[in-house]
C-alpha atoms as a PDB file:
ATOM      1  CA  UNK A   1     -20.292 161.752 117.914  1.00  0.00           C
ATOM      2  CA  UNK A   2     -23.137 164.150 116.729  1.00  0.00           C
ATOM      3  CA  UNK A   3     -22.207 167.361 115.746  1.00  0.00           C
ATOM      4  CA  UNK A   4     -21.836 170.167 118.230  1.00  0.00           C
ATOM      5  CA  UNK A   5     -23.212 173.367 117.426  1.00  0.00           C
ATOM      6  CA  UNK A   6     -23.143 176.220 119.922  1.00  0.00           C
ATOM      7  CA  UNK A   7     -23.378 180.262 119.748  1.00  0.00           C
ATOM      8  CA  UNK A   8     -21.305 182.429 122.747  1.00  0.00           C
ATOM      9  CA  UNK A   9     -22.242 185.560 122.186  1.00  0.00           C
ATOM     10  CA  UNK A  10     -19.218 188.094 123.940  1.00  0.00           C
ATOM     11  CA  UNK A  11     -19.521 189.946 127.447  1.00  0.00           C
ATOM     12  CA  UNK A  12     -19.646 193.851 126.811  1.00  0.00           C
ATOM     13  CA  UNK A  13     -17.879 196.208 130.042  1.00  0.00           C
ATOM     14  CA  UNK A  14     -18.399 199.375 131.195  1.00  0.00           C
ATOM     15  CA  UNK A  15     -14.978 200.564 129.299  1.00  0.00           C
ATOM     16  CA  UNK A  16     -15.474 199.048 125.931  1.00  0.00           C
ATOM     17  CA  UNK A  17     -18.989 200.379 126.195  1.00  0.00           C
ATOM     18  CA  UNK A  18     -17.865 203.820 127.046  1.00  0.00           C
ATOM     19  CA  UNK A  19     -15.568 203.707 124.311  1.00  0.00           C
ATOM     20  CA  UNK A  20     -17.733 202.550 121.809  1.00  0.00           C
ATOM     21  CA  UNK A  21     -20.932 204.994 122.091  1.00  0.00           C
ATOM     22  CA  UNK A  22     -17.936 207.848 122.452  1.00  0.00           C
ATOM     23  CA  UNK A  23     -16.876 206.314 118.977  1.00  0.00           C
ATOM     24  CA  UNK A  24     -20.590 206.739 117.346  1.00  0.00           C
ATOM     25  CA  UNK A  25     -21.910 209.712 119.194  1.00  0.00           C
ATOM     26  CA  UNK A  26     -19.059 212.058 118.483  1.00  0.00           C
ATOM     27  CA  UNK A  27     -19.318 211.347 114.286  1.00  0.00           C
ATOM     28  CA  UNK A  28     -23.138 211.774 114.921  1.00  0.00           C
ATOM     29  CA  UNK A  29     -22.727 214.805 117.096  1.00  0.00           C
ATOM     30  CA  UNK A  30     -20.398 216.100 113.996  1.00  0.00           C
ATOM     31  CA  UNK A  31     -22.866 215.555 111.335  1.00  0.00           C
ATOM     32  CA  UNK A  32     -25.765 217.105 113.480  1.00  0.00           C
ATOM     33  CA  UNK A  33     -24.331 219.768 114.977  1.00  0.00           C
ATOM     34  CA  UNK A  34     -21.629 220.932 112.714  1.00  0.00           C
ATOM     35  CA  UNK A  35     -17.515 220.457 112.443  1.00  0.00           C
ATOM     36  CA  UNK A  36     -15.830 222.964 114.215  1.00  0.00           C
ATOM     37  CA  UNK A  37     -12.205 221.121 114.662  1.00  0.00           C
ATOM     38  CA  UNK A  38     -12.294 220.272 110.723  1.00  0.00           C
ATOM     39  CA  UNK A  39      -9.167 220.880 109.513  1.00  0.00           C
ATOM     40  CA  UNK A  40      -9.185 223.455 105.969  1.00  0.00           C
ATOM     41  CA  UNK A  41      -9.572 222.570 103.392  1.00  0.00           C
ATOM     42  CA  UNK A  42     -11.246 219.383 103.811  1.00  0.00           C
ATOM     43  CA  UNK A  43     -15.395 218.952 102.675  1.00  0.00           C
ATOM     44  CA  UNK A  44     -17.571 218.724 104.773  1.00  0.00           C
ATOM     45  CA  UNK A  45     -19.439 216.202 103.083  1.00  0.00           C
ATOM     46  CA  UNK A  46     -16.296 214.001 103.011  1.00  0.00           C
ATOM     47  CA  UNK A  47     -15.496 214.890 106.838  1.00  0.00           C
ATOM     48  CA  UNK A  48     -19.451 213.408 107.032  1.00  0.00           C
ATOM     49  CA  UNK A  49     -19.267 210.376 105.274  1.00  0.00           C
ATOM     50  CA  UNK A  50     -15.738 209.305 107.241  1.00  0.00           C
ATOM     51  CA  UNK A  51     -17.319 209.899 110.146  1.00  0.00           C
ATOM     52  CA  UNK A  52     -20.259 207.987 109.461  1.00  0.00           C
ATOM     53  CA  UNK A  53     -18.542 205.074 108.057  1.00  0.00           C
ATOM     54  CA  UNK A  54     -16.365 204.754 110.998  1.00  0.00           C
ATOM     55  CA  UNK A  55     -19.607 204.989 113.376  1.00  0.00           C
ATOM     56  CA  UNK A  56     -21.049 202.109 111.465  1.00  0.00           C
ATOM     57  CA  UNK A  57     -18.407 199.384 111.445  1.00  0.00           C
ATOM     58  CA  UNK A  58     -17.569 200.187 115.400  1.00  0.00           C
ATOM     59  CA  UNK A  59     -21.570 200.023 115.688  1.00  0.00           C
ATOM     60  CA  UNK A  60     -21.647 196.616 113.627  1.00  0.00           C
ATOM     61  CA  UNK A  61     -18.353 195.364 115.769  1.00  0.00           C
ATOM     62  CA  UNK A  62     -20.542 196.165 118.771  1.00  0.00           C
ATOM     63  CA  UNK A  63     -23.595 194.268 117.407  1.00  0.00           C
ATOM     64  CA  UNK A  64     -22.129 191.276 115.793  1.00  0.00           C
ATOM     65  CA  UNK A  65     -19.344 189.955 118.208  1.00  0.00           C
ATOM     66  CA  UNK A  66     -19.552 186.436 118.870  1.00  0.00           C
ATOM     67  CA  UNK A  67     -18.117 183.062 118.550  1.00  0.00           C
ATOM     68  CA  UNK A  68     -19.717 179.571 117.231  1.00  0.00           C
ATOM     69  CA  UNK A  69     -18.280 176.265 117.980  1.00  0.00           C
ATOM     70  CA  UNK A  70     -19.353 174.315 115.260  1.00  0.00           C
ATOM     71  CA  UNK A  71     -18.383 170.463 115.092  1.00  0.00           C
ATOM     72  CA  UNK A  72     -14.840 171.189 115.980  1.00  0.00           C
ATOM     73  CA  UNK A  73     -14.201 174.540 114.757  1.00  0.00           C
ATOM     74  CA  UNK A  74     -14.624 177.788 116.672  1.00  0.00           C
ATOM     75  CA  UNK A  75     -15.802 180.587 114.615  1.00  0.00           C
ATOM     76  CA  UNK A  76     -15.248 183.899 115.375  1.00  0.00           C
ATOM     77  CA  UNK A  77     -16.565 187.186 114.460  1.00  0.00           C
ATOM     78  CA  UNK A  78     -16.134 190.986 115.318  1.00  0.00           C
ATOM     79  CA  UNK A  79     -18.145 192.873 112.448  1.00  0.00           C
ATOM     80  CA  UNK A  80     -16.136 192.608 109.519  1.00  0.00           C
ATOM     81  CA  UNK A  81     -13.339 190.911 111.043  1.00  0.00           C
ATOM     82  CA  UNK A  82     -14.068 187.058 111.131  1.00  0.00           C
ATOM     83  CA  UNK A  83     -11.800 183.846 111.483  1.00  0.00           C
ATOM     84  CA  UNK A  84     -11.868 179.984 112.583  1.00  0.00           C
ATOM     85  CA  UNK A  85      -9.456 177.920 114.515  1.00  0.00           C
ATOM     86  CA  UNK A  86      -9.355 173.734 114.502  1.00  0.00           C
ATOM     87  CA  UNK A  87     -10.274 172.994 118.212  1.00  0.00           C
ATOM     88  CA  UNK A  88      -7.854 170.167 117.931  1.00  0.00           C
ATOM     89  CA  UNK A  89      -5.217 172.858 117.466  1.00  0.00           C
ATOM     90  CA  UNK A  90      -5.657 174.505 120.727  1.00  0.00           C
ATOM     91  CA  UNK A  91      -3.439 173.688 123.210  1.00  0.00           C
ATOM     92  CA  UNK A  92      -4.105 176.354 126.375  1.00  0.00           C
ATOM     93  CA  UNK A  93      -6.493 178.541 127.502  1.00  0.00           C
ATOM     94  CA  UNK A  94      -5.520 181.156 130.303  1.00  0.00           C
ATOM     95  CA  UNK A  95      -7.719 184.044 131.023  1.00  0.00           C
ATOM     96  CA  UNK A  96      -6.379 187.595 130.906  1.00  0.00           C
ATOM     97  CA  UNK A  97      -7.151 190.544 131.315  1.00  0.00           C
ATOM     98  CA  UNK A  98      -5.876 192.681 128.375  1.00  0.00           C
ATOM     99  CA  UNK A  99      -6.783 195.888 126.133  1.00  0.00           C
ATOM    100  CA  UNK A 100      -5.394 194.782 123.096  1.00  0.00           C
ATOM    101  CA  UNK A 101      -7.590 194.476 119.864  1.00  0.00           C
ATOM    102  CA  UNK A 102      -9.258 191.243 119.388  1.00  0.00           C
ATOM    103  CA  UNK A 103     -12.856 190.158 118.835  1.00  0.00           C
ATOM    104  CA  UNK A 104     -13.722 190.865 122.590  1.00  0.00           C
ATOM    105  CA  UNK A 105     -16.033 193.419 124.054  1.00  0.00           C
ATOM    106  CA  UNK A 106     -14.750 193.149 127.284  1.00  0.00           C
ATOM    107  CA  UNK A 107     -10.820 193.366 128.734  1.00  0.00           C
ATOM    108  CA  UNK A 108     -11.734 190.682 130.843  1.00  0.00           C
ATOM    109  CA  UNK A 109     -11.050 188.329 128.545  1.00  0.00           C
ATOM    110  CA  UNK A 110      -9.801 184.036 127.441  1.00  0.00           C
ATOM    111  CA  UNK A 111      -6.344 183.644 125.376  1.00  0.00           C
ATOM    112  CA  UNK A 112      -6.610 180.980 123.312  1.00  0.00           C
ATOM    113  CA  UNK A 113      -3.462 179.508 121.975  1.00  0.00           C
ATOM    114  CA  UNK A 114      -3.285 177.253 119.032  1.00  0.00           C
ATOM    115  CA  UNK A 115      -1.138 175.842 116.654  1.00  0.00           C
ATOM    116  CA  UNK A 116       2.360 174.542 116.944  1.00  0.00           C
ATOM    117  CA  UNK A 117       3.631 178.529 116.271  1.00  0.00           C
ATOM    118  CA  UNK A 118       1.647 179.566 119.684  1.00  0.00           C
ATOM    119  CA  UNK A 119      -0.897 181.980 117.978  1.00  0.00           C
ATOM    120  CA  UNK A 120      -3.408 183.078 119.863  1.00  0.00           C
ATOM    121  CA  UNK A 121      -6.464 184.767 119.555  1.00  0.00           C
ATOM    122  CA  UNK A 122      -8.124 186.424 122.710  1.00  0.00           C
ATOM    123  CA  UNK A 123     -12.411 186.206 123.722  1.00  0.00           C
ATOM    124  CA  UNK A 124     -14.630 187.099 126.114  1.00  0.00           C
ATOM    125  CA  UNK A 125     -17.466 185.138 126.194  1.00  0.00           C
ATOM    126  CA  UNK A 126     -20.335 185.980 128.558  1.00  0.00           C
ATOM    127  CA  UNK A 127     -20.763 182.176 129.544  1.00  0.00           C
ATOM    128  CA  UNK A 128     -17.134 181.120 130.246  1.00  0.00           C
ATOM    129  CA  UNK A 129     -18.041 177.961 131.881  1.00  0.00           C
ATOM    130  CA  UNK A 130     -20.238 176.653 129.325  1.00  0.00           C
ATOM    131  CA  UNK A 131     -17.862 178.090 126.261  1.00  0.00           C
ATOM    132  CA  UNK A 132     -14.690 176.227 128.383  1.00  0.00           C
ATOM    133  CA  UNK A 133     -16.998 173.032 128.661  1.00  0.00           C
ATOM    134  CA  UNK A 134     -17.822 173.131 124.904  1.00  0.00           C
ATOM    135  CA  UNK A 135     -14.193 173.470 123.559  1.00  0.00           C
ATOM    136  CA  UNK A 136     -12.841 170.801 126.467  1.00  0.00           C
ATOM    137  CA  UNK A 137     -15.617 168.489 125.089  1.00  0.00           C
ATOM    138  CA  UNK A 138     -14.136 168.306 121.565  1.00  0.00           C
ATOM    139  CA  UNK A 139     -10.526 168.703 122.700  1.00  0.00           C
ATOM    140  CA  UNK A 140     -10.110 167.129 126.313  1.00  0.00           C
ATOM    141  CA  UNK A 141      -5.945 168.030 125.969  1.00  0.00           C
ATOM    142  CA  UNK A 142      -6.554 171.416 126.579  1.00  0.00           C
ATOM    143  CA  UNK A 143      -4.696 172.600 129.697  1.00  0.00           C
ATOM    144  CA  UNK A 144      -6.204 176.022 131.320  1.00  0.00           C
ATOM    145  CA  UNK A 145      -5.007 178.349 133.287  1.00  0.00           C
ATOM    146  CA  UNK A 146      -8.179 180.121 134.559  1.00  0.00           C
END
């Protein structure tokens, strides 16, 4: 069987998106316009470069969140935050909707459950169909709940 290779990149909603520019506009704003809630005491400069830093990994989550099946792994990858699970492993998919941390940019959202422990790991692809073909391709025991 040749080698699949495909790139899901992950839907984006209106909350997440909210969220997220309120996450790099407010450092920004900060930096620009000066730091009136800074707690005494603490440097500016240091209040700057936190701020910044935490603008740029929320802006690189934002950017580079995505998943690659690849032969029969999926990849996946949220910025810095990056993982694989065996296809063969999973055992369910059931879509949720959920707000807890994962590498999704949107609530509406897969949980995929793998390994014999149950782990999961929860995505939101922007082609479900075609990212639920792709997996059921390489692994035709998955059961969903969609």
């Amino acid at each position: 069987m040749p080698e699949i290779v495909a790139l899901f990149k992950s839907r984006k909603d209106a909350l997440i998106t909210t969220l997220v520019w309120l996450i790099v506009l407010v450092p920004v704003l900060i930096i620009g316009y000066g730091t009136p809630l800074m707690a005494e005491g603490i440097p500016k400069t240091l209040t700057h470069m936190f701020g910044a830093l935490i603008a740029a990994v929320v802006m690189w989550m934002w950017i580079s969140t995505f998943y690659i099946v690849k032969g029969d792994i999926l990849f996946y990858q949220s910025g810095p935050f990056r993982g694989r699970v065996a296809i063969n492993q999973i055992t369910k998919i059931e879509k949720t909707f959920s707000s807890k941390v994962a590498p999704a940019l949107s609530r509406d959202r897969f949980r995929i459950i793998f390994n014999e422990d149950e782990e999961e790991l929860l995505v939101s692809p922007e082609d479900e169909g075609e990212f639920i073909a792709t997996l059921k391709k390489i692994n035709p025991k998955i059961q969903l709940n969609l």
